[in-house]
PDB file of N, CA and C in Angstrom:
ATOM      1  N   UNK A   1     124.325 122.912 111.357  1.00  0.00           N
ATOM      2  CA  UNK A   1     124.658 121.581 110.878  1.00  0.00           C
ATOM      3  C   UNK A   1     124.152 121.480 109.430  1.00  0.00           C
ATOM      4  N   UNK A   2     125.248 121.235 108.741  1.00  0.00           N
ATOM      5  CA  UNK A   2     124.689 121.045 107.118  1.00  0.00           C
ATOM      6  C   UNK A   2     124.238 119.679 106.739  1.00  0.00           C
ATOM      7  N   UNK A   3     123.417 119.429 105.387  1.00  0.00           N
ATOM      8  CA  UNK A   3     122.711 118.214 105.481  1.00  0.00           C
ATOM      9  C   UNK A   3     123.500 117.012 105.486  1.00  0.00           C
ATOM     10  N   UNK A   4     124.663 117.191 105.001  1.00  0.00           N
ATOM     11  CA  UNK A   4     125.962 116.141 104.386  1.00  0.00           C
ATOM     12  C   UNK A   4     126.003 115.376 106.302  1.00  0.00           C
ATOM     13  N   UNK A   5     126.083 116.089 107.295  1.00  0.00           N
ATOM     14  CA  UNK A   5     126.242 116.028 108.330  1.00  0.00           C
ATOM     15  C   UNK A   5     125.505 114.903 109.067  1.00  0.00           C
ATOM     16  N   UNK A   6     124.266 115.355 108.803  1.00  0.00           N
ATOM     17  CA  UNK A   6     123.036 114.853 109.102  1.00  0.00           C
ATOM     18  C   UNK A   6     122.864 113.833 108.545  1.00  0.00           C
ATOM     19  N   UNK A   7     123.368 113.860 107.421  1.00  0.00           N
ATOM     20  CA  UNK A   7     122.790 112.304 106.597  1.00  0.00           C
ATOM     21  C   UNK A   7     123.615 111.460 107.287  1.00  0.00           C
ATOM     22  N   UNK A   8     125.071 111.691 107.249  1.00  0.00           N
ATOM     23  CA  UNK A   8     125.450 110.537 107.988  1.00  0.00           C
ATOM     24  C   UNK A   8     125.786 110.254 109.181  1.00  0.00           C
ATOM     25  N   UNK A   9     125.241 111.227 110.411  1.00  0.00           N
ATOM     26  CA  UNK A   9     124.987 111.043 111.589  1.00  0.00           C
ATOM     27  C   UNK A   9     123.635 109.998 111.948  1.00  0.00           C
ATOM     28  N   UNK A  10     122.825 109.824 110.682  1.00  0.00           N
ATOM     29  CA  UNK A  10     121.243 109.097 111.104  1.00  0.00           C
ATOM     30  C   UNK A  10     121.860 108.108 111.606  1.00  0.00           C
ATOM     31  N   UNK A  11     120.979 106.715 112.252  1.00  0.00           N
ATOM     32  CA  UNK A  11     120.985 105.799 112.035  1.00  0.00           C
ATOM     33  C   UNK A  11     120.589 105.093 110.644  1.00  0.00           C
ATOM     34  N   UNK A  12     120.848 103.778 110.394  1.00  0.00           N
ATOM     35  CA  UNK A  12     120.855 103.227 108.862  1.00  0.00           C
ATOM     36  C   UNK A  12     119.082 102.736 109.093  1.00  0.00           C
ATOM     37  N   UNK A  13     118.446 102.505 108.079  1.00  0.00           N
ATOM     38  CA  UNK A  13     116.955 102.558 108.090  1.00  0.00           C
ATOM     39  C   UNK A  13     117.060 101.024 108.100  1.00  0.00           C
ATOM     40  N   UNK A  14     115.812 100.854 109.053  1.00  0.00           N
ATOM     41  CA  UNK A  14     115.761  99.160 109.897  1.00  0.00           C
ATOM     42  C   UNK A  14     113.833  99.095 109.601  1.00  0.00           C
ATOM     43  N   UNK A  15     113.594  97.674 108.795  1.00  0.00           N
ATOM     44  CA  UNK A  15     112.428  97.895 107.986  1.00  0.00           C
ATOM     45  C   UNK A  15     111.187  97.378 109.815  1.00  0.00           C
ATOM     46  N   UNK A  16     109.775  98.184 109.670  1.00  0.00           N
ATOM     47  CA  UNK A  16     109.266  97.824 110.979  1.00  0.00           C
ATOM     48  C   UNK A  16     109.282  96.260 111.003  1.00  0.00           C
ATOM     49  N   UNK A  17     109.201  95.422 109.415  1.00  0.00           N
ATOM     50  CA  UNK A  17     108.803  93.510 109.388  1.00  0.00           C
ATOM     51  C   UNK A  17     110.209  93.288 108.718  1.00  0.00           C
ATOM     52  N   UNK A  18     110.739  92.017 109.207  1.00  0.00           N
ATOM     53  CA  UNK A  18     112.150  91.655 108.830  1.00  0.00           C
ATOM     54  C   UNK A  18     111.547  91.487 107.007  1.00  0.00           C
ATOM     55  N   UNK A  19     112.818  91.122 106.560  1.00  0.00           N
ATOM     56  CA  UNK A  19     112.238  90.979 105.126  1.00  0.00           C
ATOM     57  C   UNK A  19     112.337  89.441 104.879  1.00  0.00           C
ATOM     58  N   UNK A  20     112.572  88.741 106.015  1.00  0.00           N
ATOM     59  CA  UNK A  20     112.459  87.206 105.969  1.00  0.00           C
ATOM     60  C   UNK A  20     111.069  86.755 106.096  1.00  0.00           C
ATOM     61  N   UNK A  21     109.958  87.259 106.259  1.00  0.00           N
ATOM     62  CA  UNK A  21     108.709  87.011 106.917  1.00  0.00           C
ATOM     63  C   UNK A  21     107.925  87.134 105.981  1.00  0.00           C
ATOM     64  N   UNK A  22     108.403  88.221 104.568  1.00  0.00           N
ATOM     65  CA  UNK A  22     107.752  88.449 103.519  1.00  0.00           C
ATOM     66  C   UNK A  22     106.876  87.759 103.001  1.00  0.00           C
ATOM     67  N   UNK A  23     107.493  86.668 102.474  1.00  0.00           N
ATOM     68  CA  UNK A  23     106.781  85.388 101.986  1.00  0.00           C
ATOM     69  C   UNK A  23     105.808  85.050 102.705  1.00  0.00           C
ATOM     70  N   UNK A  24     106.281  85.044 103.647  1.00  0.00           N
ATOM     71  CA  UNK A  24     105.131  83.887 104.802  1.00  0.00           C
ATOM     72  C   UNK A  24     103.401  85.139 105.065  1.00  0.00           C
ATOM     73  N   UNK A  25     104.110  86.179 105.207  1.00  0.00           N
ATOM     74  CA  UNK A  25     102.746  87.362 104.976  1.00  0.00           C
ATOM     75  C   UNK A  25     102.218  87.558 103.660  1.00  0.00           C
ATOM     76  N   UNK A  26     102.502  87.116 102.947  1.00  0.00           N
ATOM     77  CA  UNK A  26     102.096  87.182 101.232  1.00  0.00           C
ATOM     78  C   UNK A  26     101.009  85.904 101.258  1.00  0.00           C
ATOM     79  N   UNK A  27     101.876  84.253 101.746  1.00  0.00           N
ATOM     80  CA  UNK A  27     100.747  83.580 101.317  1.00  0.00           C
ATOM     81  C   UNK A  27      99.984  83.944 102.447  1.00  0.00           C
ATOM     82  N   UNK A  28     100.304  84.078 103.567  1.00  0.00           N
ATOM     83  CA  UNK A  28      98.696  83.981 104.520  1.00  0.00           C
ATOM     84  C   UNK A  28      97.954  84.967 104.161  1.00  0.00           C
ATOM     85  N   UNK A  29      98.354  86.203 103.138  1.00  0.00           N
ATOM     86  CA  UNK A  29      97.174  87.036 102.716  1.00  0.00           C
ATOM     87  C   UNK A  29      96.213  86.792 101.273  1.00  0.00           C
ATOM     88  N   UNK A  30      97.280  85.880 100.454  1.00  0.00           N
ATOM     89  CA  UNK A  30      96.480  85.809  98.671  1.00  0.00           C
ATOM     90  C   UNK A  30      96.113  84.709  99.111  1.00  0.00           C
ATOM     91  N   UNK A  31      96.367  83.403  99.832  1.00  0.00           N
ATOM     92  CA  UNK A  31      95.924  82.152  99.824  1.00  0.00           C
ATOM     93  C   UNK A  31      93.924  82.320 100.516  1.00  0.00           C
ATOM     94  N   UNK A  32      93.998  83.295 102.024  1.00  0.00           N
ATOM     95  CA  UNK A  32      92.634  83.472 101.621  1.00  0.00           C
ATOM     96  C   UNK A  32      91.831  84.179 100.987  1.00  0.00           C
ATOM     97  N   UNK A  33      92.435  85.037  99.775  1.00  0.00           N
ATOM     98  CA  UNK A  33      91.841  85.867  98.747  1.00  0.00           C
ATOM     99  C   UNK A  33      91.334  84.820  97.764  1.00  0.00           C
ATOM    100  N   UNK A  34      92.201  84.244  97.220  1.00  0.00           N
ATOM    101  CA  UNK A  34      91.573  83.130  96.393  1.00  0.00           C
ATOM    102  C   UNK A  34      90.209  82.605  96.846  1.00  0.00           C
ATOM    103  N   UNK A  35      90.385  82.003  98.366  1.00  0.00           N
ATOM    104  CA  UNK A  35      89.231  81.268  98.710  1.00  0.00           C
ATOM    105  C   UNK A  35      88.281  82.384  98.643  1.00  0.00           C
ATOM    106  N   UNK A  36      88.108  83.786  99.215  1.00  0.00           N
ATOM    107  CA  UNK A  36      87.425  84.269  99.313  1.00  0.00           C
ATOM    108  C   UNK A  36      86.786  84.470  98.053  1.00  0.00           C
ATOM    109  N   UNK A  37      87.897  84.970  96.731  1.00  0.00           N
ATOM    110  CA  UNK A  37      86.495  84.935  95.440  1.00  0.00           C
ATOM    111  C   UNK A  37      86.389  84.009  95.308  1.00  0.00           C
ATOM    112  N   UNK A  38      86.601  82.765  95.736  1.00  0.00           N
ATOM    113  CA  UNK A  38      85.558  81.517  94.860  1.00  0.00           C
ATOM    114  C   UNK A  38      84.266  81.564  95.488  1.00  0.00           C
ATOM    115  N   UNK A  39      84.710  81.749  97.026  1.00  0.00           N
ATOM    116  CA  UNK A  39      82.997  82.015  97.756  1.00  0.00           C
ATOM    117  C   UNK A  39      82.299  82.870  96.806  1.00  0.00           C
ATOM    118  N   UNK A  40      82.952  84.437  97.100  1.00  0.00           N
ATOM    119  CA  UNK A  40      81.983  85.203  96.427  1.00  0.00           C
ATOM    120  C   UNK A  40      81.849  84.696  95.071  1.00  0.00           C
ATOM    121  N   UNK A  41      82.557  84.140  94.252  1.00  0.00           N
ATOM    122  CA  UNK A  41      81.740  83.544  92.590  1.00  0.00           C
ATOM    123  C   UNK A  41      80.683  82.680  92.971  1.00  0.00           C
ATOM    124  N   UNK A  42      80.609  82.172  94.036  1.00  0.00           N
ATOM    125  CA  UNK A  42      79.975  81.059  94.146  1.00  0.00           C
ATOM    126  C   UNK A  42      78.526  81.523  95.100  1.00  0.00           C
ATOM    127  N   UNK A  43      78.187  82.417  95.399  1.00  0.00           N
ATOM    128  CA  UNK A  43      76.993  83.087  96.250  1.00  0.00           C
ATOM    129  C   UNK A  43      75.903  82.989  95.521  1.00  0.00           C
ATOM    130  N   UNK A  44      75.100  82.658  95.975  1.00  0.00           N
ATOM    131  CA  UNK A  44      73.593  83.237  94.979  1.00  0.00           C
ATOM    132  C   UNK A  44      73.039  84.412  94.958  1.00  0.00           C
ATOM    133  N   UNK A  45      73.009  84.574  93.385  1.00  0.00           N
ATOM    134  CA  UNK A  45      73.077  85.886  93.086  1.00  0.00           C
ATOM    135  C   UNK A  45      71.586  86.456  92.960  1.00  0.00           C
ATOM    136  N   UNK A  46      70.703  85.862  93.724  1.00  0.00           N
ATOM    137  CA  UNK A  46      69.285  86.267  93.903  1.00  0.00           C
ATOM    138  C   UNK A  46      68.903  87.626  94.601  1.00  0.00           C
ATOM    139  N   UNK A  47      69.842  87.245  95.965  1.00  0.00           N
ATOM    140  CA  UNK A  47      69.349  89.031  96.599  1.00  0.00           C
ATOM    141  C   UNK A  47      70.823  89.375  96.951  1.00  0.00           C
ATOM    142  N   UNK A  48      70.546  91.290  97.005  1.00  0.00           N
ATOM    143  CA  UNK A  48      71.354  91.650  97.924  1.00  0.00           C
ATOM    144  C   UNK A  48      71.904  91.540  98.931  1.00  0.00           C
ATOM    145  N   UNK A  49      72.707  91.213  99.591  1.00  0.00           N
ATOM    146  CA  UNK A  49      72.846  90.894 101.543  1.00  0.00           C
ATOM    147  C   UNK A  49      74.422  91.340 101.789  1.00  0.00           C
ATOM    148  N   UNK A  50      74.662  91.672 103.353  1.00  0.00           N
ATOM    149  CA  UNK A  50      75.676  92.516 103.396  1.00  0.00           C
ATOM    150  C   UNK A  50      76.676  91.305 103.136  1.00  0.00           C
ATOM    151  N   UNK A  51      76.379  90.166 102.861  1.00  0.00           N
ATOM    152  CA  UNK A  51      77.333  89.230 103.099  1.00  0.00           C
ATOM    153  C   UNK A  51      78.841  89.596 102.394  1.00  0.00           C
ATOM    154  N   UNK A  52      77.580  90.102 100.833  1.00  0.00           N
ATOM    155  CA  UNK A  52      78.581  90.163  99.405  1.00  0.00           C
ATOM    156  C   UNK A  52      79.886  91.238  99.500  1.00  0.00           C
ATOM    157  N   UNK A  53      79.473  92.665 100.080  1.00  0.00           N
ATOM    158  CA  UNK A  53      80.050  93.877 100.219  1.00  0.00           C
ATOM    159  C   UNK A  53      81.265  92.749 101.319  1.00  0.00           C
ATOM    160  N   UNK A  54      80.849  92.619 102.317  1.00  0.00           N
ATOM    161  CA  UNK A  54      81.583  92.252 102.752  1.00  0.00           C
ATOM    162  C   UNK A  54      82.742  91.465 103.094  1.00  0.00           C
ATOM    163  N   UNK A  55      82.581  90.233 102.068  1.00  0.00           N
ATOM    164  CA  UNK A  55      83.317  89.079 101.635  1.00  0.00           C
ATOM    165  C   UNK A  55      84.667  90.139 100.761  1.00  0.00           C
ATOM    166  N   UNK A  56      84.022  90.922  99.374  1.00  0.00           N
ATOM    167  CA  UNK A  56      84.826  91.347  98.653  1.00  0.00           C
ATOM    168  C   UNK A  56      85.489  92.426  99.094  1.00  0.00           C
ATOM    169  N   UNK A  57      85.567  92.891 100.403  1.00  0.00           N
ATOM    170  CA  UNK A  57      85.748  94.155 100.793  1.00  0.00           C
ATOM    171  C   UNK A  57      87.210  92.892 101.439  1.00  0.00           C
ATOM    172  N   UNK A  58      86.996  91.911 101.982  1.00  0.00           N
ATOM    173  CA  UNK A  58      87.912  91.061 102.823  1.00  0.00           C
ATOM    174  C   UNK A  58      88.981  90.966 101.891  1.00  0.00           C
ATOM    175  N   UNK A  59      88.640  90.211 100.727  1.00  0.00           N
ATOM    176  CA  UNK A  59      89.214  89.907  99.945  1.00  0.00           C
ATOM    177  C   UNK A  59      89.625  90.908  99.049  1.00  0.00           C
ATOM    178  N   UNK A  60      89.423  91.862  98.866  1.00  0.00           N
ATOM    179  CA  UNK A  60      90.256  93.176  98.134  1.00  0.00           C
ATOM    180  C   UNK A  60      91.780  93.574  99.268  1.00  0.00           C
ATOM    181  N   UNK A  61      91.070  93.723 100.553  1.00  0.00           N
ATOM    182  CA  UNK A  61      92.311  94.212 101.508  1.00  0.00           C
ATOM    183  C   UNK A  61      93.429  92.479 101.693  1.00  0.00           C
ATOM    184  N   UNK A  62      92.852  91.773 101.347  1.00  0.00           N
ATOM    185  CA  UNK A  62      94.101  91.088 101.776  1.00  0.00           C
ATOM    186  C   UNK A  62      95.049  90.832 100.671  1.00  0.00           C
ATOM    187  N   UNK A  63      94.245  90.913  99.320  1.00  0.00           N
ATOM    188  CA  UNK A  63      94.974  90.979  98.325  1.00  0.00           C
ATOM    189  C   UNK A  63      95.614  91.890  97.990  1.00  0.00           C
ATOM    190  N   UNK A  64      95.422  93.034  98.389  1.00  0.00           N
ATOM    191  CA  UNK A  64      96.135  94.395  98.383  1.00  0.00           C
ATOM    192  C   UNK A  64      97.518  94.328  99.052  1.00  0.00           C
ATOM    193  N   UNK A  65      97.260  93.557 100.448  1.00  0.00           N
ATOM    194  CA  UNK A  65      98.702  93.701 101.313  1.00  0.00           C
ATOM    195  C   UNK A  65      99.239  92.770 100.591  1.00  0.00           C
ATOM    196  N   UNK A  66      98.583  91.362 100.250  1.00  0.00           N
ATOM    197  CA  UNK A  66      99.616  90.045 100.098  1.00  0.00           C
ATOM    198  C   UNK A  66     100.306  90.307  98.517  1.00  0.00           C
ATOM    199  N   UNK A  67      99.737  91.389  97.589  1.00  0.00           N
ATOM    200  CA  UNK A  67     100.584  91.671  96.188  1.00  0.00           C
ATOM    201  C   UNK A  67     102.061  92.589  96.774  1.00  0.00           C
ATOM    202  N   UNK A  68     101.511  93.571  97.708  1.00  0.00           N
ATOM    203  CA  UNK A  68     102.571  94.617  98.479  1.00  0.00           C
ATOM    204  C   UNK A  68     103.974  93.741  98.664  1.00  0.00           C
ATOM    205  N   UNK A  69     103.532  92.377  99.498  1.00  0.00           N
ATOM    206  CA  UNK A  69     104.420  91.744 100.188  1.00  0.00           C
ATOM    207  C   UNK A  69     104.646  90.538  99.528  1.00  0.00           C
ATOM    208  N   UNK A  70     104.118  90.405  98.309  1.00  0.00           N
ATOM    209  CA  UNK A  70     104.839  89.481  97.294  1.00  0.00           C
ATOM    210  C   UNK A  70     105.694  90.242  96.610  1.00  0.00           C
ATOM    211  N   UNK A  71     105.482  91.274  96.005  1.00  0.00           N
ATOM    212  CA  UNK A  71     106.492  92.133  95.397  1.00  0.00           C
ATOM    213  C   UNK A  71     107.667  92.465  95.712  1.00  0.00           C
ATOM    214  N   UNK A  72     107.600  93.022  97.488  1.00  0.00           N
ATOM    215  CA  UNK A  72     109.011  93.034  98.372  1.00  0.00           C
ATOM    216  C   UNK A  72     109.598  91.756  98.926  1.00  0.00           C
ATOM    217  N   UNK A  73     108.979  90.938  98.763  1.00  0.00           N
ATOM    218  CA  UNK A  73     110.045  89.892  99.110  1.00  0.00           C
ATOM    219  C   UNK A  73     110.578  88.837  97.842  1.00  0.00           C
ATOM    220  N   UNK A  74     110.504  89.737  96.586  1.00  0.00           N
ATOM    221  CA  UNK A  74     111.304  89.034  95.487  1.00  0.00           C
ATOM    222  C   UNK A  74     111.591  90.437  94.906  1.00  0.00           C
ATOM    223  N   UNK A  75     112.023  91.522  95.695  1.00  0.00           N
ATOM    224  CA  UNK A  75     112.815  92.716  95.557  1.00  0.00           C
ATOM    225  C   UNK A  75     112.314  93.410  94.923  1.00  0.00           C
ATOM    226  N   UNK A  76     111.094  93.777  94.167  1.00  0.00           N
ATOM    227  CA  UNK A  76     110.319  94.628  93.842  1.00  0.00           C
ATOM    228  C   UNK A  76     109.783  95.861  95.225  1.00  0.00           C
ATOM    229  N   UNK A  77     110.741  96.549  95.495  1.00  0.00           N
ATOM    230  CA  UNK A  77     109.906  97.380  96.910  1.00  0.00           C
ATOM    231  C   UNK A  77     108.948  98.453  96.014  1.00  0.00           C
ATOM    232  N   UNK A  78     107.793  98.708  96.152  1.00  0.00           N
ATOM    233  CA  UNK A  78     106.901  99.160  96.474  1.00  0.00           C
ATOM    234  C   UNK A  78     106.391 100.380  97.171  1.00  0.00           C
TER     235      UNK A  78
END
């Protein structure tokens, strides 16, 4: 079987999240990034505590997905 064959025997590629939902997974991920750095701007910066690692570790991953899925759902795929 040659590839010409194959290509169009596949099925057509079906995304795992509709691309209607985009939006709606974008704000529920940057809307609590925001909140999250204002917390972390707003911590006292006296001692170390796992609080800090941890807040910005939240807020890095959700901002990570919710830029992903702002980008693809105003056709920038990624």
């Amino acid at each position: 079987m040659d590839l010409k064959t194959l290509h169009y025997s596949l099925p057509a590629f079906q995304p795992s999240i509709a691309p209607n939902y985009l939006p709606y997974i974008a704000a529920f991920c940057l809307l609590p990034t925001f909140a999250l750095a204002f917390y972390f701007s707003t911590l006292p910066k006296n001692l170390l505590s796992l609080k800090e690692p941890a807040v910005a570790l939240l807020a890095s991953v959700l901002g990570g997905f919710g830029v992903v899925a702002l980008f693809c759902s105003v056709g920038v795929y990624v």
